[in-house]
PDB file of N, CA and C in Angstrom:
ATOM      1  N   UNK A   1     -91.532  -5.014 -37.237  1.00  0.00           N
ATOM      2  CA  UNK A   1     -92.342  -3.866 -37.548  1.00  0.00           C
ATOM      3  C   UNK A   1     -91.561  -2.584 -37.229  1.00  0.00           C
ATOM      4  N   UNK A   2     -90.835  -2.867 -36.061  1.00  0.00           N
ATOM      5  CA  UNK A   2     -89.963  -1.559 -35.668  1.00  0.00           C
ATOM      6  C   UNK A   2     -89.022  -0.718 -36.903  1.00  0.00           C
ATOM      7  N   UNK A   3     -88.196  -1.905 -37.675  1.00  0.00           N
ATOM      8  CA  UNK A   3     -87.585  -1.969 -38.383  1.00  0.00           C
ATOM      9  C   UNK A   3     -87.806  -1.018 -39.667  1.00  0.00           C
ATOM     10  N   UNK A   4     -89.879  -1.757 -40.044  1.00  0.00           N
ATOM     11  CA  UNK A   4     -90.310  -1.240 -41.561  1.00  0.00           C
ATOM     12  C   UNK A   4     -90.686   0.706 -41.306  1.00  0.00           C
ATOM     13  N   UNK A   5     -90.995   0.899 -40.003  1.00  0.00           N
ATOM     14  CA  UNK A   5     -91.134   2.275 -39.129  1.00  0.00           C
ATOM     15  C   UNK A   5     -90.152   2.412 -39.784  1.00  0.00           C
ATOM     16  N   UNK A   6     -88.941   2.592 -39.010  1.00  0.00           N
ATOM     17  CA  UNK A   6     -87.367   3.270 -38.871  1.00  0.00           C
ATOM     18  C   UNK A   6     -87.346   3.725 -40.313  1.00  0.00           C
ATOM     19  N   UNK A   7     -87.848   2.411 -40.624  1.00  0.00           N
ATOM     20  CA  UNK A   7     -87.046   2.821 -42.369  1.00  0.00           C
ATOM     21  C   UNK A   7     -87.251   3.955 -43.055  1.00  0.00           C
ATOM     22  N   UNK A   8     -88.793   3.713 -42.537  1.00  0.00           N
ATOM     23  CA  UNK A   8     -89.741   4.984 -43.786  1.00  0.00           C
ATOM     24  C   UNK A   8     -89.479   5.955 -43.117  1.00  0.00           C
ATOM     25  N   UNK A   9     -89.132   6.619 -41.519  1.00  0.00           N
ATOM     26  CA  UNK A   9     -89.298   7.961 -40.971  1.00  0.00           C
ATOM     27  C   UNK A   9     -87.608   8.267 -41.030  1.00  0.00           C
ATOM     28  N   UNK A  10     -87.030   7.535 -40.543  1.00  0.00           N
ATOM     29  CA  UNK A  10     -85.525   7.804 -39.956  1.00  0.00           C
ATOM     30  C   UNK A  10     -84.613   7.923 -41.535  1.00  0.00           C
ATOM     31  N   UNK A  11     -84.311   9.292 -42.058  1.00  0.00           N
ATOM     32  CA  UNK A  11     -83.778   9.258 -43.612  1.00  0.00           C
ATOM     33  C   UNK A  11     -82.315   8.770 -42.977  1.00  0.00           C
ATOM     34  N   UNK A  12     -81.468   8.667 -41.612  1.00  0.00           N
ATOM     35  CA  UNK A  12     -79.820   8.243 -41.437  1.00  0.00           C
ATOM     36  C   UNK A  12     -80.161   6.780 -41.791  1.00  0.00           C
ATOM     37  N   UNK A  13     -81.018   6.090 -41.055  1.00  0.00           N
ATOM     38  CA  UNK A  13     -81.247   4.482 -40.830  1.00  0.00           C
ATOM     39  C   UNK A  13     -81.514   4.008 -42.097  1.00  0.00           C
ATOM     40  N   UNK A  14     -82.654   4.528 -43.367  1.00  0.00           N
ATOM     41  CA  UNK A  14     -83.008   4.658 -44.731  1.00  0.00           C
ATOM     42  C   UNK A  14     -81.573   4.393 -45.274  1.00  0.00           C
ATOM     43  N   UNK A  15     -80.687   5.672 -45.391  1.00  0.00           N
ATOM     44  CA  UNK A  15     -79.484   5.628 -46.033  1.00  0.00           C
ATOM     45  C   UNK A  15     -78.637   4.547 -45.775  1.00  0.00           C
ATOM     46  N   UNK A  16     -78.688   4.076 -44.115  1.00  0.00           N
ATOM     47  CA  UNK A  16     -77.440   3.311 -43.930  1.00  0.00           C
ATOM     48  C   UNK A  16     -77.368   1.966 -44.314  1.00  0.00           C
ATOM     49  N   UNK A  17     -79.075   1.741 -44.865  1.00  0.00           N
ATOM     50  CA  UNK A  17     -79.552   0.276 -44.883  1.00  0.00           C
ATOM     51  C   UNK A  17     -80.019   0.215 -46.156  1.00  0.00           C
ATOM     52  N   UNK A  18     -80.468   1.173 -46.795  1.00  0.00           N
ATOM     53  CA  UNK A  18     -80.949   1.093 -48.413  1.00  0.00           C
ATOM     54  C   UNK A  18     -79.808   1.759 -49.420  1.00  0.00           C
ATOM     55  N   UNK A  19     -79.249   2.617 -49.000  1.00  0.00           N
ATOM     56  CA  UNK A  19     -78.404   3.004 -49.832  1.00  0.00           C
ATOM     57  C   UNK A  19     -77.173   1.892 -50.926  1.00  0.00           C
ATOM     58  N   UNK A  20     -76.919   0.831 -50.355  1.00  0.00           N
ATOM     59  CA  UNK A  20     -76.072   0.174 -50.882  1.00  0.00           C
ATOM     60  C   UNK A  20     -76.991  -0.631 -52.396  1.00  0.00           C
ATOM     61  N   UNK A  21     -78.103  -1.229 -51.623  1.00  0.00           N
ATOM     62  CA  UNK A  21     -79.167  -1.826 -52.586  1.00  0.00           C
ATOM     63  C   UNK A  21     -79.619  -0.877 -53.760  1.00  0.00           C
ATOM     64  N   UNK A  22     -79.974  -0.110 -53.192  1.00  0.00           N
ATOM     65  CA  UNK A  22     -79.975   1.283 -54.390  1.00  0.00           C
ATOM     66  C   UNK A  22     -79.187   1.168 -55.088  1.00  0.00           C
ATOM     67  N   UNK A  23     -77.922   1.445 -54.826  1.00  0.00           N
ATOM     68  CA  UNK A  23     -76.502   1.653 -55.967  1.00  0.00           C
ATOM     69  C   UNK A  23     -76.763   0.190 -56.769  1.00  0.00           C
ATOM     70  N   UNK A  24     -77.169  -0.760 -56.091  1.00  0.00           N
ATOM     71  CA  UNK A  24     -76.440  -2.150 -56.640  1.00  0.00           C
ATOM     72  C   UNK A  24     -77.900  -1.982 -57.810  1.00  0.00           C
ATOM     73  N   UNK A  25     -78.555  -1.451 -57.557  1.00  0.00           N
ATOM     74  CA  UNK A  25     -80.281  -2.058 -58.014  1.00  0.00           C
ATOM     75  C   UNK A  25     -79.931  -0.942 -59.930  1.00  0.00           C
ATOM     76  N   UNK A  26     -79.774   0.365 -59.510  1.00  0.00           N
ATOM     77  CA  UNK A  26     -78.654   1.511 -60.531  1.00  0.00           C
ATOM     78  C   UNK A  26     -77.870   1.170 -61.096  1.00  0.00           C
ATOM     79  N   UNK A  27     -77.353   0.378 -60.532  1.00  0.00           N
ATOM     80  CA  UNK A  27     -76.191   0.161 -61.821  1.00  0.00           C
ATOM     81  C   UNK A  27     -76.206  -1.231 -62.556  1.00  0.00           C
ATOM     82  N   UNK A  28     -77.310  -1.966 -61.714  1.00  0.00           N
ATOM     83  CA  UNK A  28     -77.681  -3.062 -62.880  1.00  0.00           C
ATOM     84  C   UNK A  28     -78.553  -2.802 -63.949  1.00  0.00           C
ATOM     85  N   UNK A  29     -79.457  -1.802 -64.070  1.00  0.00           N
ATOM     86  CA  UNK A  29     -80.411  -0.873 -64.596  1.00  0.00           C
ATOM     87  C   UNK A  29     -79.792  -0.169 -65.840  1.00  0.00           C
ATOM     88  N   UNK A  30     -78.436   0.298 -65.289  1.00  0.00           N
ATOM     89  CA  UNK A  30     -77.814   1.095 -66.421  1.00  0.00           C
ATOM     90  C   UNK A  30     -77.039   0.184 -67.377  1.00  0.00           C
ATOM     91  N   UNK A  31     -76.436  -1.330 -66.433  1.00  0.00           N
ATOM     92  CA  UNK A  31     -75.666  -2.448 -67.525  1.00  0.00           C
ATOM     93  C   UNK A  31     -76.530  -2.806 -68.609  1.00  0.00           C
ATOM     94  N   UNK A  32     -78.215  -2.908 -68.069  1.00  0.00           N
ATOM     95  CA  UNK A  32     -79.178  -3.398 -69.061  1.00  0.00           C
ATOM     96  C   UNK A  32     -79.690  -2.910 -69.916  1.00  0.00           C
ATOM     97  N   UNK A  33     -79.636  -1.409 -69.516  1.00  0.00           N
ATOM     98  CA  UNK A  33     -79.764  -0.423 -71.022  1.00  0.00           C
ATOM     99  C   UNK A  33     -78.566  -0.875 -71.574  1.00  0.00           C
ATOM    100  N   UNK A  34     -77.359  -0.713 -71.618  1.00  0.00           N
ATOM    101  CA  UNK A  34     -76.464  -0.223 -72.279  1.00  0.00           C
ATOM    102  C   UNK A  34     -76.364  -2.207 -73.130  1.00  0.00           C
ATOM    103  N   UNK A  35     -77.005  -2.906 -72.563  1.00  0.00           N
ATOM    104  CA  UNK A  35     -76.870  -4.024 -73.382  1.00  0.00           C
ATOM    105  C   UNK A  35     -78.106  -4.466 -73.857  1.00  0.00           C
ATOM    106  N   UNK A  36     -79.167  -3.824 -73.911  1.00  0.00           N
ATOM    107  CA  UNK A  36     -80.526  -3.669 -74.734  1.00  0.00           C
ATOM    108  C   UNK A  36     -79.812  -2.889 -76.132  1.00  0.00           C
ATOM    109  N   UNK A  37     -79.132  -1.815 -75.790  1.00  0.00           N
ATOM    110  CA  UNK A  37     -78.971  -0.868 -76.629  1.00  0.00           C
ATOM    111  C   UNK A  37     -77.986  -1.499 -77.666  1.00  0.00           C
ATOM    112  N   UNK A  38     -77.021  -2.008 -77.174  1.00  0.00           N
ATOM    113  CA  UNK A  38     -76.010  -2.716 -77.915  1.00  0.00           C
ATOM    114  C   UNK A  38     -76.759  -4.002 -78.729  1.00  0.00           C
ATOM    115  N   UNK A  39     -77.646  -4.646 -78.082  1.00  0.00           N
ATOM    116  CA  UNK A  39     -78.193  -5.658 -78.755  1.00  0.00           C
ATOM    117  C   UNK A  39     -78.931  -5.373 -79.791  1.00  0.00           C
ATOM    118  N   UNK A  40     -79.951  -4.043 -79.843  1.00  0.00           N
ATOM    119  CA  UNK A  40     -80.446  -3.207 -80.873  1.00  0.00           C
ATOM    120  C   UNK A  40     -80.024  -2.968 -81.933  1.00  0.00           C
ATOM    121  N   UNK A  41     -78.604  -2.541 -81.365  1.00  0.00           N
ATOM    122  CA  UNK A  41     -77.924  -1.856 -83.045  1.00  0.00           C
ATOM    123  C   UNK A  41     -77.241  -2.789 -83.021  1.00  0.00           C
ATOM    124  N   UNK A  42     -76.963  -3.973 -83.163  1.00  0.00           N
ATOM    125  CA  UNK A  42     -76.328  -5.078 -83.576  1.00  0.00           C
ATOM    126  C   UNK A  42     -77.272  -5.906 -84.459  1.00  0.00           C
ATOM    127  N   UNK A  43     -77.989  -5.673 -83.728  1.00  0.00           N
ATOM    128  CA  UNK A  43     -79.533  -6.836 -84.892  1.00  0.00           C
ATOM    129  C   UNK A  43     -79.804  -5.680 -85.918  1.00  0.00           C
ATOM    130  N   UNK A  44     -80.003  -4.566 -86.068  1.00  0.00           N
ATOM    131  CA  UNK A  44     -80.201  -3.618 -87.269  1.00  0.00           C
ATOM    132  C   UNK A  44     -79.373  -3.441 -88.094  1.00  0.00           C
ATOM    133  N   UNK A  45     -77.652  -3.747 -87.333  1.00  0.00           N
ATOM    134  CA  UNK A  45     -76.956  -2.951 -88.343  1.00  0.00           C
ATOM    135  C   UNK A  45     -76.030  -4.606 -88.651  1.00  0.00           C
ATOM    136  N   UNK A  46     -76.555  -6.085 -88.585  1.00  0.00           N
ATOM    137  CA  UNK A  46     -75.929  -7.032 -88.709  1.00  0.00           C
ATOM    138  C   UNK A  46     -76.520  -7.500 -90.683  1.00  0.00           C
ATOM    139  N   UNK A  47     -75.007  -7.686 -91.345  1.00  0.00           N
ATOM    140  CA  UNK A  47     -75.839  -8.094 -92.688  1.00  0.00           C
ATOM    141  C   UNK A  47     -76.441  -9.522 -92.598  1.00  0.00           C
ATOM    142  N   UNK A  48     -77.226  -9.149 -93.685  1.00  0.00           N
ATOM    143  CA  UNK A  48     -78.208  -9.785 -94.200  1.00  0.00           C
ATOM    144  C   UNK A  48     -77.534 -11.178 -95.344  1.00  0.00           C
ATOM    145  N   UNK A  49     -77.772 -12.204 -95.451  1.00  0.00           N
ATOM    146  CA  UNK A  49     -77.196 -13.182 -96.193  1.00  0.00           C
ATOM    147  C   UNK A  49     -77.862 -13.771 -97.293  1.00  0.00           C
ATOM    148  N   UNK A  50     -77.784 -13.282 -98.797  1.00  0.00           N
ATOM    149  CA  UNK A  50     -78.442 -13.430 -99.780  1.00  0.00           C
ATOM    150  C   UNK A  50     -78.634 -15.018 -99.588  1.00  0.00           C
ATOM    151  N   UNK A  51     -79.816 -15.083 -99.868  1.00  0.00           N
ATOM    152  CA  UNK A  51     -80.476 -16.451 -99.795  1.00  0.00           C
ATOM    153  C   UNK A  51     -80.778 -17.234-101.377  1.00  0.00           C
ATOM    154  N   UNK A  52     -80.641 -18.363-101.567  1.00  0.00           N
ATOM    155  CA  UNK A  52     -80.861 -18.842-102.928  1.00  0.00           C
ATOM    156  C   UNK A  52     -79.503 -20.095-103.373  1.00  0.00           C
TER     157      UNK A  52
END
């Protein structure tokens, strides 16, 4: 319990212990746009194969 305290009041203890998870949590966030996005315009702009 001491711990979930520290966290929320103390912004040095916050930083020294959340900050890394943050970055890691950000920049998996931004890989998944950028490969939503890529997957998007790949299915829109992939041709089409006359059928028959």
């Amino acid at each position: 319990m001491h711990f979930a305290i520290t966290s929320m009041t103390d912004a040095d203890h916050r930083k020294q212990f959340f900050a890394p998870v943050i970055d890691d949590v950000e920049r998996i966030l931004a890989v998944r746009a950028v490969y939503l996005a890529v997957r998007d315009t790949s299915r829109t702009s992939a041709p089409t194969t006359p059928s028959g």
